[in-house]
Protein backbone atom coordinates (compact mmCIF):
# COMPACT_ATOMS: atom_id res chain seq x y z
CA UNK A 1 -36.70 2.27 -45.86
CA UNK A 2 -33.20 3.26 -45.43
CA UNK A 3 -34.25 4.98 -42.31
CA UNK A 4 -35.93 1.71 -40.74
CA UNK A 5 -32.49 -0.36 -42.00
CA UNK A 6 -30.30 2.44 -40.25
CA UNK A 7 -32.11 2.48 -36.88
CA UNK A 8 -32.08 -1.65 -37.27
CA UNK A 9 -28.45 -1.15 -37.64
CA UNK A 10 -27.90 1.06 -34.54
CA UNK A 11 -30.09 -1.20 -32.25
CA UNK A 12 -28.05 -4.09 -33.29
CA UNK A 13 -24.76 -2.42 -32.22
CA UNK A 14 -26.56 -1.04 -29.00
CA UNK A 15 -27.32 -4.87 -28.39
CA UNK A 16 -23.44 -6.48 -29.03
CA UNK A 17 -22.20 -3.43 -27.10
CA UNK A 18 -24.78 -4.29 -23.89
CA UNK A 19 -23.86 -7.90 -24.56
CA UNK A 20 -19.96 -7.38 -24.53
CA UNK A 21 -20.11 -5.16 -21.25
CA UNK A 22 -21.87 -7.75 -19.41
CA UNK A 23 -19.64 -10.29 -20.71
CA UNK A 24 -16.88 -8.14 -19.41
CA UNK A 25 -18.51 -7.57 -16.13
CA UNK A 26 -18.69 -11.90 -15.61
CA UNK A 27 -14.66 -11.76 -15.60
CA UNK A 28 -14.54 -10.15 -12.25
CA UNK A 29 -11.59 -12.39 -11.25
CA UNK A 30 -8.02 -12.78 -12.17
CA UNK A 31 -7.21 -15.70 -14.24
CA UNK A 32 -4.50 -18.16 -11.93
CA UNK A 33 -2.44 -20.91 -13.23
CA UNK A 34 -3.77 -24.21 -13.39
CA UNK A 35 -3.89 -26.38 -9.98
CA UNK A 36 -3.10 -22.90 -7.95
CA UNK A 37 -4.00 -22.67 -3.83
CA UNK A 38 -5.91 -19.40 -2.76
CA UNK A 39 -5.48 -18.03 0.32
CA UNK A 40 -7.62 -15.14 2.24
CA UNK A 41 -7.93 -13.55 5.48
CA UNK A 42 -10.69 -12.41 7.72
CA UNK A 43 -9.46 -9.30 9.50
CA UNK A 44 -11.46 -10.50 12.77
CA UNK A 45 -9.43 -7.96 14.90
CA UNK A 46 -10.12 -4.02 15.93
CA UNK A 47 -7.34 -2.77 13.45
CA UNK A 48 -5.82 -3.12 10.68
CA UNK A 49 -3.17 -5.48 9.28
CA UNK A 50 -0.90 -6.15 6.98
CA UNK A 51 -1.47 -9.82 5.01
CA UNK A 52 1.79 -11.25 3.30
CA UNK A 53 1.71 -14.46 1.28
CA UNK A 54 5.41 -15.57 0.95
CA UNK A 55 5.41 -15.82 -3.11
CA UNK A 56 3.49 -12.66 -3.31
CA UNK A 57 5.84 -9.33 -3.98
CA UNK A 58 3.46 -6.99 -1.88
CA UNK A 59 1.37 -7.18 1.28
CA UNK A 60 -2.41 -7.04 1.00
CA UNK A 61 -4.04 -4.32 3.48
CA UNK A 62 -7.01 -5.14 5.07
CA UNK A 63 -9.27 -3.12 6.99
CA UNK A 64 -11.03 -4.26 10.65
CA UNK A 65 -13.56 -6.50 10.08
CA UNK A 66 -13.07 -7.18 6.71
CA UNK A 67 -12.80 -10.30 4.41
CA UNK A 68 -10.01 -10.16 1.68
CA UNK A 69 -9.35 -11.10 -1.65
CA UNK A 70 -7.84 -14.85 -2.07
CA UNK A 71 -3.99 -14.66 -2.90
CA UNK A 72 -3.16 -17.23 -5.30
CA UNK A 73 -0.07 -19.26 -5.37
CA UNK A 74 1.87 -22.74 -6.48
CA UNK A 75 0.94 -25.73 -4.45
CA UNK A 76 3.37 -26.65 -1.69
CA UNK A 77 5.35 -25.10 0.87
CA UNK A 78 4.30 -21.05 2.02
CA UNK A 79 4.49 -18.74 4.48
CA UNK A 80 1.27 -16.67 6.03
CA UNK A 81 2.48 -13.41 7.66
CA UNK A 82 -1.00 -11.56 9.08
CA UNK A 83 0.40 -8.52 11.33
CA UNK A 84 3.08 -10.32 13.74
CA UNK A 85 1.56 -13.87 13.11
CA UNK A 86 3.65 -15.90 10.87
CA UNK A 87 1.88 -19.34 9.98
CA UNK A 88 3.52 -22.19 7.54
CA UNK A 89 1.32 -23.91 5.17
CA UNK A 90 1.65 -26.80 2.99
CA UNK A 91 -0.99 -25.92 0.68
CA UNK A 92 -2.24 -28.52 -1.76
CA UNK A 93 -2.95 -28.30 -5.29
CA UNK A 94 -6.46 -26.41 -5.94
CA UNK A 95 -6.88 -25.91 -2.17
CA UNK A 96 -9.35 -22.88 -0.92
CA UNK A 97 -8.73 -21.13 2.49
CA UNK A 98 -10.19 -18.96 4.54
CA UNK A 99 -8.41 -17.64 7.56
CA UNK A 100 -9.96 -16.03 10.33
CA UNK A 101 -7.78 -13.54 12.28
CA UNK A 102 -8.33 -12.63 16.15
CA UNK A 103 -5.25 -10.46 16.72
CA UNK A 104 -3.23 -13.08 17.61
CA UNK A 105 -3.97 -16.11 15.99
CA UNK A 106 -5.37 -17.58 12.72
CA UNK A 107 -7.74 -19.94 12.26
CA UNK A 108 -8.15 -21.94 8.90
CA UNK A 109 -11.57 -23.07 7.21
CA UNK A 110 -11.68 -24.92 4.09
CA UNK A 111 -13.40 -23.61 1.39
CA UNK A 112 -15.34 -24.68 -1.50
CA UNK A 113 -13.75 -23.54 -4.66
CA UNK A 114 -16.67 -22.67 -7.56
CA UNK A 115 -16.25 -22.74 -11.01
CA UNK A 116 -19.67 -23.18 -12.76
CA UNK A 117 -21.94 -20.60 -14.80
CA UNK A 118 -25.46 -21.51 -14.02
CA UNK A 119 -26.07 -20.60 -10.94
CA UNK A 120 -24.82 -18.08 -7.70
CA UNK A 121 -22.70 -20.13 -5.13
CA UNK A 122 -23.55 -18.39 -1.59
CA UNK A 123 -21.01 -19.09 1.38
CA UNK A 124 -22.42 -18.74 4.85
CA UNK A 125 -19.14 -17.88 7.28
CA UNK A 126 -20.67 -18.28 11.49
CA UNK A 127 -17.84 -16.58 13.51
CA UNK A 128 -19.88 -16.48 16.50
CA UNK A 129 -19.64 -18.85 19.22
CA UNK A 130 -23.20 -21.40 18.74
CA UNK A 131 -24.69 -22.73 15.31
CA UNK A 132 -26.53 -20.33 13.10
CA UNK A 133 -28.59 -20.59 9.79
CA UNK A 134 -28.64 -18.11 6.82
CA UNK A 135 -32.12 -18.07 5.98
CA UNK A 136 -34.95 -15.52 4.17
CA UNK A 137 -35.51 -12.63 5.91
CA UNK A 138 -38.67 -13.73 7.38
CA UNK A 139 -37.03 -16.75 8.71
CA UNK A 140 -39.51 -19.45 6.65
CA UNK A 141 -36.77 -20.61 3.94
CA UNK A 142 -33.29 -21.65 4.98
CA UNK A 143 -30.28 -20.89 2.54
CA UNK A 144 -27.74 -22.46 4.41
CA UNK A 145 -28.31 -24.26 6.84
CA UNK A 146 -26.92 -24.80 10.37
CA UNK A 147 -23.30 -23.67 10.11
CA UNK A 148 -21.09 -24.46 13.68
CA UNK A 149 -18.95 -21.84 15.08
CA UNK A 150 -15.81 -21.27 13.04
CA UNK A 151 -17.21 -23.13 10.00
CA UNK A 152 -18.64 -22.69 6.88
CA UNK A 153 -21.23 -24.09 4.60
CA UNK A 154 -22.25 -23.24 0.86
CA UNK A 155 -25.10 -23.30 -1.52
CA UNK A 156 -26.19 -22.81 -4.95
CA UNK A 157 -28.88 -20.30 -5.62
CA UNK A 158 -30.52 -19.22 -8.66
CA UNK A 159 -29.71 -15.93 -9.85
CA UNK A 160 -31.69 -13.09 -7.45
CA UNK A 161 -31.66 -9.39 -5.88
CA UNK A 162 -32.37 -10.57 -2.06
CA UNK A 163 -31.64 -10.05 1.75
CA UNK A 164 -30.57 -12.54 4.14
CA UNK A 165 -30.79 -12.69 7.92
CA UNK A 166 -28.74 -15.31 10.54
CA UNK A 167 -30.90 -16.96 12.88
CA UNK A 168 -30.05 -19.32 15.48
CA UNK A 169 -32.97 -21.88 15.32
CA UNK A 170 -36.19 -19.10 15.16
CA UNK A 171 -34.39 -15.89 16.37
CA UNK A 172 -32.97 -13.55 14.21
CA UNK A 173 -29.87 -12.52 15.43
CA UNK A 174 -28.60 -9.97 12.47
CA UNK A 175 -29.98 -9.10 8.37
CA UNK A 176 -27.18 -8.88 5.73
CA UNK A 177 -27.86 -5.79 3.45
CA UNK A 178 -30.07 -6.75 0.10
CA UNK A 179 -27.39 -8.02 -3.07
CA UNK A 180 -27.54 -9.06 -6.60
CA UNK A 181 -26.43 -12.75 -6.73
CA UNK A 182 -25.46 -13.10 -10.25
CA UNK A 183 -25.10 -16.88 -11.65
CA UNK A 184 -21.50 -17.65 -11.99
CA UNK A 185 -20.23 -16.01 -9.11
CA UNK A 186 -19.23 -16.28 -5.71
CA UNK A 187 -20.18 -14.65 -2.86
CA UNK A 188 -19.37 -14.46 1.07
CA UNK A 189 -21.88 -13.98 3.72
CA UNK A 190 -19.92 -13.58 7.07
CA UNK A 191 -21.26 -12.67 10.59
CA UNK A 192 -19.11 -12.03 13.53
CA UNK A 193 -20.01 -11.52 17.50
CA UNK A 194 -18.86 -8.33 19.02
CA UNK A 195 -19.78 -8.63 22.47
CA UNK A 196 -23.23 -8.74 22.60
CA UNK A 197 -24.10 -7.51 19.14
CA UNK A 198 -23.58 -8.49 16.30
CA UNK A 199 -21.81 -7.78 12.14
CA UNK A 200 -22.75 -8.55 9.07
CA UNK A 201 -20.81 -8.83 5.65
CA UNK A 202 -21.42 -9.80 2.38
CA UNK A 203 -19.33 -9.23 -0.83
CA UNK A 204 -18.32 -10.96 -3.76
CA UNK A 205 -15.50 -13.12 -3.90
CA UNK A 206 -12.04 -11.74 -5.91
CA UNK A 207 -8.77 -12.77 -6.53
CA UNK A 208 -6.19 -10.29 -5.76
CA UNK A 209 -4.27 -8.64 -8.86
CA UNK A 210 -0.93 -9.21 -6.26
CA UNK A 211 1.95 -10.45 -7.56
């Protein structure tokens, strides 16, 4: 009997401890004061760059073709410095961009900021030059659907393991690798033209631990 009651025990602790680290693992994100703006960056260009937010004490360094994480900061008056591009914004309260760098220019998109529990919230980026879908793999089930060059568009999924592809109408143009959408989170599907081919990204969305 005392046997059965101690293993009893030790599953039960096994259990909390399983439940705290997943717990732990749904804070993936920094907590930001109330009525914040987030900003981000596409790295669009061949190299990489340097991505300053004016109330931010460091630069963020981001990698070619890479998405970064959003910089958070009051509402009102800032300064965007991307490499030699210096861009003033007069960011509202709770505002959500995404800007997409080409080497010498950025480009802002509006995002959809997220903040429920019960499901994954997918956003589709199209930096390619005609409208494109995210869709199932096999093309029969769009996820989101006809995004315009330079835009965005969102949806919420149930929680899944899956692999998109873009198409443009019925042709596949690229597949994003297979992720675990977990409800809660947010996540960034992003394709960009490189001549005649094509690059995929997804990851999750983060907010920088910058200062």
């Amino acid at each position: 009997m005392k046997h059965l009651l101690l293993l009893l025990v030790c599953s039960l602790l096994s259990l909390n401890s399983a439940m705290a680290e997943d717990g732990n693992a749904a804070l993936y994100d920094v907590t930001a004061p109330a009525d914040s703006a987030f900003v981000r960056v596409f790295n669009g260009s061949s190299k990489s760059v340097s991505v300053q937010l004016s109330a931010k004490s460091a630069a963020q360094q981001l990698s070619a073709y890479k998405l970064g994480e959003y910089l958070f900061t009051a509402a009102g008056a800032a300064k965007l410095t991307v490499d030699s591009v210096v861009l003033d914004l007069p960011l509202e309260k709770n505002q959500v961009l995404t800007f997409f760098y080409d080497g010498s220019s950025l480009k802002p998109i509006q995002d959809e900021r997220y903040q429920g529990a019960k499901k994954a919230h997918v956003t589709f980026y199209n930096f390619t030059a005609k409208p494109l879908s995210l869709k199932t793999v096999n093309g029969k089930h769009a996820v989101v659907k006809k995004v315009s060059a330079f835009e965005n568009g969102t949806r919420l999924i149930n929680e899944i393991k899956m692999a998109f592809s873009a198409y443009e109408d019925k042709n596949k143009l690229a597949d994003f690798d297979e992720s675990f959408l977990k409800k809660g989170r947010s996540y960034s599907y992003v394709i960009l033209a490189e001549g005649d081919s094509y690059q995929t990204l997804v990851q999750p969305d983060l907010i920088s631990t910058i200062e």
